[in-house]
Protein backbone atom coordinates (compact mmCIF):
# COMPACT_ATOMS: atom_id res chain seq x y z
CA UNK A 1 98.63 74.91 124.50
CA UNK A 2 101.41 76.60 122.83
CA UNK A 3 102.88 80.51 123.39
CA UNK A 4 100.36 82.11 120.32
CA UNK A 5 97.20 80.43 121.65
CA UNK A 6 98.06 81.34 125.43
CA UNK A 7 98.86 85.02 124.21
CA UNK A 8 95.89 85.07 122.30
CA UNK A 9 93.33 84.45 125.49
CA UNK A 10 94.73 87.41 126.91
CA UNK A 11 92.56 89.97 128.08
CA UNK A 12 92.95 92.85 130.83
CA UNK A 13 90.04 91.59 133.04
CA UNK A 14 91.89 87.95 133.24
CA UNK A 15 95.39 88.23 131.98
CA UNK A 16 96.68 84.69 130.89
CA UNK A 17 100.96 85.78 131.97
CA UNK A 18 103.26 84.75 129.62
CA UNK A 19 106.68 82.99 131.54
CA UNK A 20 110.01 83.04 130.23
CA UNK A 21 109.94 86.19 128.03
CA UNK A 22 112.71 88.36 128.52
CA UNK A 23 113.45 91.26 130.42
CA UNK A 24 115.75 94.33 131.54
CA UNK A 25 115.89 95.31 135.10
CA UNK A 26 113.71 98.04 136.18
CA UNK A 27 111.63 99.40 138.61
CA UNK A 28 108.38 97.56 137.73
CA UNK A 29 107.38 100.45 135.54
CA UNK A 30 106.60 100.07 131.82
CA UNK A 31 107.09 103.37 130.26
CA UNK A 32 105.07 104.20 127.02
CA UNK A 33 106.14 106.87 125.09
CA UNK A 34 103.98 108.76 122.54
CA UNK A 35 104.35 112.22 120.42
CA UNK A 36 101.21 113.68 119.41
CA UNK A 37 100.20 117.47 118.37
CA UNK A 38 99.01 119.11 121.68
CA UNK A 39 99.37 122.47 119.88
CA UNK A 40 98.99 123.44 116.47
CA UNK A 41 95.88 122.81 113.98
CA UNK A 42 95.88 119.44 115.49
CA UNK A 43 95.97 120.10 119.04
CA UNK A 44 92.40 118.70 119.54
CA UNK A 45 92.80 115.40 117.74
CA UNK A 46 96.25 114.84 119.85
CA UNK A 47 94.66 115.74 123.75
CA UNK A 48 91.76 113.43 122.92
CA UNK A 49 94.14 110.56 121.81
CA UNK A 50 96.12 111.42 124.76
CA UNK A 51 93.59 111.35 127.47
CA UNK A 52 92.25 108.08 126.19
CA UNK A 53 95.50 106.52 126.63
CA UNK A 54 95.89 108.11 130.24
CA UNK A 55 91.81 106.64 130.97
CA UNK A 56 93.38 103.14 129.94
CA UNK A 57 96.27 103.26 132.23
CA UNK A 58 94.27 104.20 135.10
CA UNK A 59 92.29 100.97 134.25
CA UNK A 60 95.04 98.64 133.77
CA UNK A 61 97.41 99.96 136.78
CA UNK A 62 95.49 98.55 139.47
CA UNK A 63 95.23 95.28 137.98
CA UNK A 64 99.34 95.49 137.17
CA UNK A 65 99.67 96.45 140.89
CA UNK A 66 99.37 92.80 141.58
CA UNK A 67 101.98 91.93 139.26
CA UNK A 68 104.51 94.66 141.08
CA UNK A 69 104.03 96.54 137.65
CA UNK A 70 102.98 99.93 136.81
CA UNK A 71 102.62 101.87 133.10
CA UNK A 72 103.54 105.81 132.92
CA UNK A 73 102.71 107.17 129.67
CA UNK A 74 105.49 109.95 128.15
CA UNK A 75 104.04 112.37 126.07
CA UNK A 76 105.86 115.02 123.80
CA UNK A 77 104.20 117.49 121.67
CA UNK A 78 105.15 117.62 118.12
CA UNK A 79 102.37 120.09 116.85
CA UNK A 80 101.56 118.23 114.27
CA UNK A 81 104.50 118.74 112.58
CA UNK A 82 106.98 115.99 110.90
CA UNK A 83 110.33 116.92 111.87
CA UNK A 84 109.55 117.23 115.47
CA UNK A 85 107.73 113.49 115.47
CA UNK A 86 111.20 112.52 114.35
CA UNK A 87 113.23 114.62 117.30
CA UNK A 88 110.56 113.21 119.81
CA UNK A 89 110.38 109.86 118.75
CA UNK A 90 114.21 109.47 118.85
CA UNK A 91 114.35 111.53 122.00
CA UNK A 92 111.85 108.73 123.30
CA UNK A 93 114.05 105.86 122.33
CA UNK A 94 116.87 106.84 123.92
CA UNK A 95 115.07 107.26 127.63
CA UNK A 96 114.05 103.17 127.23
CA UNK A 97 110.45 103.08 127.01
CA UNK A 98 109.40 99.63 126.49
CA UNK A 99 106.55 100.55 123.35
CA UNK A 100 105.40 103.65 121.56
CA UNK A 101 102.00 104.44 121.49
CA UNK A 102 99.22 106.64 119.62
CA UNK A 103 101.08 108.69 117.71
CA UNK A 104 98.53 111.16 115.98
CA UNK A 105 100.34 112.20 112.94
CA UNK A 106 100.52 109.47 110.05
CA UNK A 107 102.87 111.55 108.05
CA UNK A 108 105.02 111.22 111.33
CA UNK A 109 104.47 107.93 112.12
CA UNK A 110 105.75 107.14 108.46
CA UNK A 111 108.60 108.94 108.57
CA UNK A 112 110.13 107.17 111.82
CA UNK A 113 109.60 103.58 110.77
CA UNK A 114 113.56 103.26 110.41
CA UNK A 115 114.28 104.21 113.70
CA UNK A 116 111.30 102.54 115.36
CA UNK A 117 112.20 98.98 113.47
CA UNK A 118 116.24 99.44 114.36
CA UNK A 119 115.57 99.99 117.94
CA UNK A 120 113.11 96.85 117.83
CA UNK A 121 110.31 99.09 119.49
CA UNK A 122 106.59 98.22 118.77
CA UNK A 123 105.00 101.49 117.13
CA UNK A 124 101.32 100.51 118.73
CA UNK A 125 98.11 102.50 117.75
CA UNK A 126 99.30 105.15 115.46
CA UNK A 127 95.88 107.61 115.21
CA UNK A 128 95.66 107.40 111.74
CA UNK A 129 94.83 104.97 108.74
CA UNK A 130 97.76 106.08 106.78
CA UNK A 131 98.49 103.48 104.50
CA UNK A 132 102.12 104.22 104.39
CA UNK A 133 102.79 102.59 107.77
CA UNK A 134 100.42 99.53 106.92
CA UNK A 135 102.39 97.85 103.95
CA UNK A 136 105.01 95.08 105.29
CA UNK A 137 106.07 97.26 108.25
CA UNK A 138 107.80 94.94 111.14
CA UNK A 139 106.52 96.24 114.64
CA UNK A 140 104.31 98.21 114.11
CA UNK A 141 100.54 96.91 115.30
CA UNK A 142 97.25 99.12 114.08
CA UNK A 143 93.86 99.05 116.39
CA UNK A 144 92.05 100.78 113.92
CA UNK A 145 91.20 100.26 109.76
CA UNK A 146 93.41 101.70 107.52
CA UNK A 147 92.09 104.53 104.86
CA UNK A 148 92.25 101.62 102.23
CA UNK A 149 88.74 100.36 104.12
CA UNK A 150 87.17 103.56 104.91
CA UNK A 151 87.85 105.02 101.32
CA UNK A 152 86.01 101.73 99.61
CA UNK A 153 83.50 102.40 102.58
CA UNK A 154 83.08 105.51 101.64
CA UNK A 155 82.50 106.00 98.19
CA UNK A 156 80.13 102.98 97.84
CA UNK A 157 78.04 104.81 100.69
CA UNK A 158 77.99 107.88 98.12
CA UNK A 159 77.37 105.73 94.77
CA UNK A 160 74.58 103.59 96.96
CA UNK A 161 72.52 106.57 96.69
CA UNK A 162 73.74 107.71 93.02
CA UNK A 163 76.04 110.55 93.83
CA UNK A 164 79.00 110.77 91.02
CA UNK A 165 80.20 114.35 91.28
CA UNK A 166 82.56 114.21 94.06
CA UNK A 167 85.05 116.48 95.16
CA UNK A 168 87.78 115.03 96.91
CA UNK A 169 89.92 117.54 99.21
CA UNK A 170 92.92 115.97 101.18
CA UNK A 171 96.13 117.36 102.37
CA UNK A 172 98.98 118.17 100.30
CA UNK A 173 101.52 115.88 102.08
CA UNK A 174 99.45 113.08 102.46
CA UNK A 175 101.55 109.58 101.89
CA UNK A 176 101.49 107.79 98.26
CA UNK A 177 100.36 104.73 99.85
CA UNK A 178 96.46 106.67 100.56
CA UNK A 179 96.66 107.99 96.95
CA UNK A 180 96.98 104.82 95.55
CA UNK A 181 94.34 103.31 98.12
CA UNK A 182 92.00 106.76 97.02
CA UNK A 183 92.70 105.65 93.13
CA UNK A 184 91.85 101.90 93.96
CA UNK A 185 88.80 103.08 96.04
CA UNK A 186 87.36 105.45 93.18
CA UNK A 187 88.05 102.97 90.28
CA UNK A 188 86.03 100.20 92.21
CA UNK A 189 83.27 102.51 92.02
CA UNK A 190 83.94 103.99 88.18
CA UNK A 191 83.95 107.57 90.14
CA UNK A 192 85.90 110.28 88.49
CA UNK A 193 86.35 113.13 90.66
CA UNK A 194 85.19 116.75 89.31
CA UNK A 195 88.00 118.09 91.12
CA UNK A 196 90.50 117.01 93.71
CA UNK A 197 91.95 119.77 95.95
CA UNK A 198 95.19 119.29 98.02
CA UNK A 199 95.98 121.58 101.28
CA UNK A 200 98.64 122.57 103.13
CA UNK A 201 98.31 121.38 106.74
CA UNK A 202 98.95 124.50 108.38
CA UNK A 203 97.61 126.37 105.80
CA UNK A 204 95.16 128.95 107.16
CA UNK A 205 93.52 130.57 103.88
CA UNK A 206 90.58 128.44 102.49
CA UNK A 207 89.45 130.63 100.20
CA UNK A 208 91.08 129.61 97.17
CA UNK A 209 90.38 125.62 97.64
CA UNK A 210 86.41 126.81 98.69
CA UNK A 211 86.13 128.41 95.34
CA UNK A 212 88.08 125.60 93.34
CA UNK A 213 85.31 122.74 94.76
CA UNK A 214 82.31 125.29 94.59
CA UNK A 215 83.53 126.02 90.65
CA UNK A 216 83.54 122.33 90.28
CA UNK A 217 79.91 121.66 91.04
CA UNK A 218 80.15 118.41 92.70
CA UNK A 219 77.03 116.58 94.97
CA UNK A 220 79.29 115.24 97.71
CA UNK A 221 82.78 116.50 98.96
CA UNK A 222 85.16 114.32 100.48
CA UNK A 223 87.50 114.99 103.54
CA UNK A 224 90.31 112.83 104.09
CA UNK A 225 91.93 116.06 106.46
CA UNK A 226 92.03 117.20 109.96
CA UNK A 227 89.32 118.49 111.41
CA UNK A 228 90.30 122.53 111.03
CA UNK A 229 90.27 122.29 107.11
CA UNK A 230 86.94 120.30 107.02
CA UNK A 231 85.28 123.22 109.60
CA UNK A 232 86.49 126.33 107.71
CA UNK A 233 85.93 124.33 104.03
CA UNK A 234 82.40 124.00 105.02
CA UNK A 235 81.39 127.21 106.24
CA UNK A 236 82.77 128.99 103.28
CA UNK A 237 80.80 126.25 100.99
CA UNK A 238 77.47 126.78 102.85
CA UNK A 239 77.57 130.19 102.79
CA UNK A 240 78.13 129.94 98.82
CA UNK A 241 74.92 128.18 98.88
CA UNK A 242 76.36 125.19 98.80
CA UNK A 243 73.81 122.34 99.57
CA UNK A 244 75.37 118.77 98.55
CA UNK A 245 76.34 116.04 100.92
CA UNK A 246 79.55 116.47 103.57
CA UNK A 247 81.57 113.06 104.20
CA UNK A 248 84.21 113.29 106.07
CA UNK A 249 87.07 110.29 107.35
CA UNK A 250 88.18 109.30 110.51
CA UNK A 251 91.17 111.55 110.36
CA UNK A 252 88.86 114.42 111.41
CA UNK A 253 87.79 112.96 114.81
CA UNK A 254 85.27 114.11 117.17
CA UNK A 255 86.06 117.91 116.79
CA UNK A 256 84.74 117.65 113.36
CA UNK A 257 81.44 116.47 115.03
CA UNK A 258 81.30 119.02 117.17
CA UNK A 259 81.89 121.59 115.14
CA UNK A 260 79.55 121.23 112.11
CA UNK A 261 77.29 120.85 114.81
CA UNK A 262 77.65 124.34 115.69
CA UNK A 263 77.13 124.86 112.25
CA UNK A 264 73.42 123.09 112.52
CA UNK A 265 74.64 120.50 109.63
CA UNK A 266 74.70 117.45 108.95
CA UNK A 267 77.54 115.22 107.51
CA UNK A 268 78.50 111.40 106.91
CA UNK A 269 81.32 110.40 108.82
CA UNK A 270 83.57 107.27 108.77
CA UNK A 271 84.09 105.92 112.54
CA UNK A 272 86.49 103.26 112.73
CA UNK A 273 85.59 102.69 116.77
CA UNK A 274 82.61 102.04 118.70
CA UNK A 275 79.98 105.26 118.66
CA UNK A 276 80.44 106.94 122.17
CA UNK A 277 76.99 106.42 122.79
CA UNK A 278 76.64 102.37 122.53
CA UNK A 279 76.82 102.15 126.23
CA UNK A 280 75.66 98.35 126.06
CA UNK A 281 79.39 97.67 124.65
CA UNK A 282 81.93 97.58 127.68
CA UNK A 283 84.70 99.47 125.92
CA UNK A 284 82.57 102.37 126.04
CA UNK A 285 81.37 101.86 129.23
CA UNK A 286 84.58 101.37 130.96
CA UNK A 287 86.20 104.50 128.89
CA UNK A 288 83.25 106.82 130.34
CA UNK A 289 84.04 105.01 134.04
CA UNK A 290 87.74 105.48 133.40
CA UNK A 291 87.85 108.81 132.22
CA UNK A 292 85.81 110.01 135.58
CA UNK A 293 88.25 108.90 137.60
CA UNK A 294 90.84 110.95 136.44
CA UNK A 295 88.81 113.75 134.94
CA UNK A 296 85.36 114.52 136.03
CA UNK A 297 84.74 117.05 133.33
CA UNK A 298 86.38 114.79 130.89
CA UNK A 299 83.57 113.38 128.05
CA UNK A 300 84.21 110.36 125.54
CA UNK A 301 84.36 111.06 122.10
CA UNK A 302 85.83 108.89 118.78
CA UNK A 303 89.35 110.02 119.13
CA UNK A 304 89.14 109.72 122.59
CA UNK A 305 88.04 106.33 122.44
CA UNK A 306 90.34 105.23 120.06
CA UNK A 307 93.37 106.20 122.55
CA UNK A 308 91.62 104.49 125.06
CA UNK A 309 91.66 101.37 123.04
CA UNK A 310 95.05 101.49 122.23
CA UNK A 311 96.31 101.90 125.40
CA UNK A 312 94.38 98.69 126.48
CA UNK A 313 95.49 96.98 123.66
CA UNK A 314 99.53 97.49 124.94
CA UNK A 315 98.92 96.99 128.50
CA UNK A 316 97.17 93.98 128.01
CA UNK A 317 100.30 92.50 125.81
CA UNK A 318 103.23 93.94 128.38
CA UNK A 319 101.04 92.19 131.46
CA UNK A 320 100.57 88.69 129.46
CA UNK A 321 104.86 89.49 128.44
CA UNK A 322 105.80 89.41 131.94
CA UNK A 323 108.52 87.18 132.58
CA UNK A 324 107.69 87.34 136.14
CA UNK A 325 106.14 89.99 139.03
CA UNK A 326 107.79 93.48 139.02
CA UNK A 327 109.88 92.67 135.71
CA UNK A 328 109.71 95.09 132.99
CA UNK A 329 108.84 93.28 129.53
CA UNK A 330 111.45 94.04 127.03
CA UNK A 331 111.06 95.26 123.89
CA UNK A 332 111.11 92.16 122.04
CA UNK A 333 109.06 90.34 124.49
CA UNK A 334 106.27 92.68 124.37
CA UNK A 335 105.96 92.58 119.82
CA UNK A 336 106.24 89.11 120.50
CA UNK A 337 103.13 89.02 123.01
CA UNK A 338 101.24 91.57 120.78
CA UNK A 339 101.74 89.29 117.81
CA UNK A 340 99.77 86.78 119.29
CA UNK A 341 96.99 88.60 121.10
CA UNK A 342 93.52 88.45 120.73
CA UNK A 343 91.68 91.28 123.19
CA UNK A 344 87.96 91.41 122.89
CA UNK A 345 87.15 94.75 124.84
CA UNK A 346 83.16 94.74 124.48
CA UNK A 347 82.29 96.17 121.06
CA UNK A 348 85.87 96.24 119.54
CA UNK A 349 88.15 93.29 118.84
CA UNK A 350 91.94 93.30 117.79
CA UNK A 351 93.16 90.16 116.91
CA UNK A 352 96.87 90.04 115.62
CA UNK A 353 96.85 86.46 115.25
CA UNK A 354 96.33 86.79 111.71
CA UNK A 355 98.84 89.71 111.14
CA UNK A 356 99.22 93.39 112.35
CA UNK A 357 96.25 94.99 111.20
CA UNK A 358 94.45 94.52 114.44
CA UNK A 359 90.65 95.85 113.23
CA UNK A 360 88.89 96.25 109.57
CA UNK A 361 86.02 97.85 111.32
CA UNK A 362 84.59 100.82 109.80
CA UNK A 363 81.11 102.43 110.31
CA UNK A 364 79.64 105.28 108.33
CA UNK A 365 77.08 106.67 110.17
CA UNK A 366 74.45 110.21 109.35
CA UNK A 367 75.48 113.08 111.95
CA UNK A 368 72.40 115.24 112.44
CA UNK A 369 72.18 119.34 113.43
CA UNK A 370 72.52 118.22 117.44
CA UNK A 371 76.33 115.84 116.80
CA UNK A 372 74.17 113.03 117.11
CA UNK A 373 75.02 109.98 115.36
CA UNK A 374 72.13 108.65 114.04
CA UNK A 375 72.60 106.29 110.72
């Protein structure tokens, strides 16, 4: 059985260990380090991603005990914003951690690629489909579908059911790459938007991009933003009188659930993870058990669980990468163990032995007036 196929039987319950990778001396710990918003407009979407990865961790360090390994996740707070990715991602790289790990702004993820491929890094789980960091990228390893799938998804959901007026509303700095994949998506389906609205991310005012997709008359509108923008967008629409169909993408993660709930609306919403309540799938059922353990008051949610995959997803290709007990996997060693790996979880397979895109799945499911996923 050769190195790939080995890798690829990996899993965290019954880790096949990869000999002979390299290694740096170390204490047995395998730092990840991540930047995410934990204040800002994003704030929400980055603590969920966050406390996923910290439920996975808990899960795997027991198991790594045996090994002489542990895995202590570094987080910095960006706020969403671009420069400061770039500050804390370099600021990462130079205190050695072995893999970086659910970053939650795309825009930021993008913008660090350089860095991240000259330091020979793997960028693993980046909270976002951006498209920019999916095209021919070296090291960097997705556990979730990129926008290119959920837009397709999407708009054949809305032209299923014979809705052509869409509004589209996304944010202003959003990469070229999901343009391009929006354009693709919308000629597939002959759609031609009525209007397309961009926003600033921090902007606060939605008054002016309300009125623009209200003047435009449109059956559906289309979110490809953080969750803040979709909230305030619809509660100024519905209180226009506004009564066509809400779809929102994966971008907007369980606070957008939540909160149109409050609203007592429903929405379409593209999941690219397990729903929360499929307790028959072990992913979701470990993540709940997990997440008790080092939160009682903690509750799963998409984003949430889509940290918590990622973080099993890296731990599960350091443990197979090392070289021997209590030796740290090196950078190189661990891409090289993620490129082969297969991990079914229960409910949610990545498999990089085909490439880096880890998981295509995407499920658009009906949200009804309680946050209940019901479609």
């Amino acid at each position: 059985m050769n190195r790939r196929d080995w890798l690829g039987q990996c899993s965290v319950g019954g880790v096949a260990w990869a000999f002979g990778a390299g290694a740096r001396a170390a204490n047995g710990v395998v730092r990840l380090g991540q930047s995410a918003s934990l204040s800002g407009g994003q704030a929400r979407y980055g603590k969920d991603v966050q406390l996923g990865l910290r439920a996975a961790l808990h899960h795997v360090n027991s198991q790594a005990k045996a090994r002489g390994l542990s895995f202590e996740l570094i987080t910095l707070d960006d706020g969403g914003k671009r420069d400061k990715v770039q500050a804390n991602v370099q600021e990462l790289l130079d205190r050695g951690v072995e893999a970086l790990v659910g970053l939650t702004s795309g825009a930021g993820a993008e913008s660090v690629l350089h860095a991240v491929t000259a330091a020979g890094v793997p960028l693993v789980g980046v909270a976002s489909g951006n498209m920019g960091i999916r095209q021919g990228v070296r090291g960097v390893f997705h556990v979730r579908a990129g926008y290119d799938v959920e837009y397709r998804r999407m708009l054949t959901y809305l032209t299923t059911y014979g809705l052509k007026r869409v509004a589209l509303v996304n944010l202003r700095d959003t990469s070229g790459a999901n343009a391009r994949a929006m354009t693709e998506a919308l000629a597939q389906e002959r759609i031609e938007p009525v209007v397309q609205v961009a926003l600033d991310r921090n902007t606060q005012d939605f008054a002016a991009p309300a009125a623009q997709v209200l003047a435009a008359k449109p059956d559906a509108v289309v979110f490809t933003t953080n969750a803040a923008p979709v909230l305030a967008m619809v509660q100024r629409l519905d209180l226009a009188g506004f009564r066509g169909l809400v779809l929102s993408s994966s971008f907007a993660g369980q606070e957008v659930v939540e909160g149109i709930a409050a609203m007592r609306r429903t929405f379409i919403l593209s999941t690219v993870v397990p729903r929360p309540t499929r307790l028959q799938h072990a992913v979701v059922k470990h993540c709940i058990e997990d997440l008790q353990a080092i939160d009682p008051q903690a509750r799963v949610g998409l984003t949430v669980l889509e940290g918590y995959i990622t973080g099993r997803v890296t731990a599960a290709a350091a443990l197979a990468a090392a070289p021997r007990a209590g030796a740290v996997p090196s950078r190189q060693a661990l891409a090289e163990a993620l490129h082969g790996l297969r991990l079914d979880l229960g409910g949610h397979v990545v498999d990089y032995t085909q490439g880096r895109h880890g998981s295509d799945f995407v499920d658009i499911v009906s949200v009804d007036r309680e946050g209940r996923m019901i479609g």
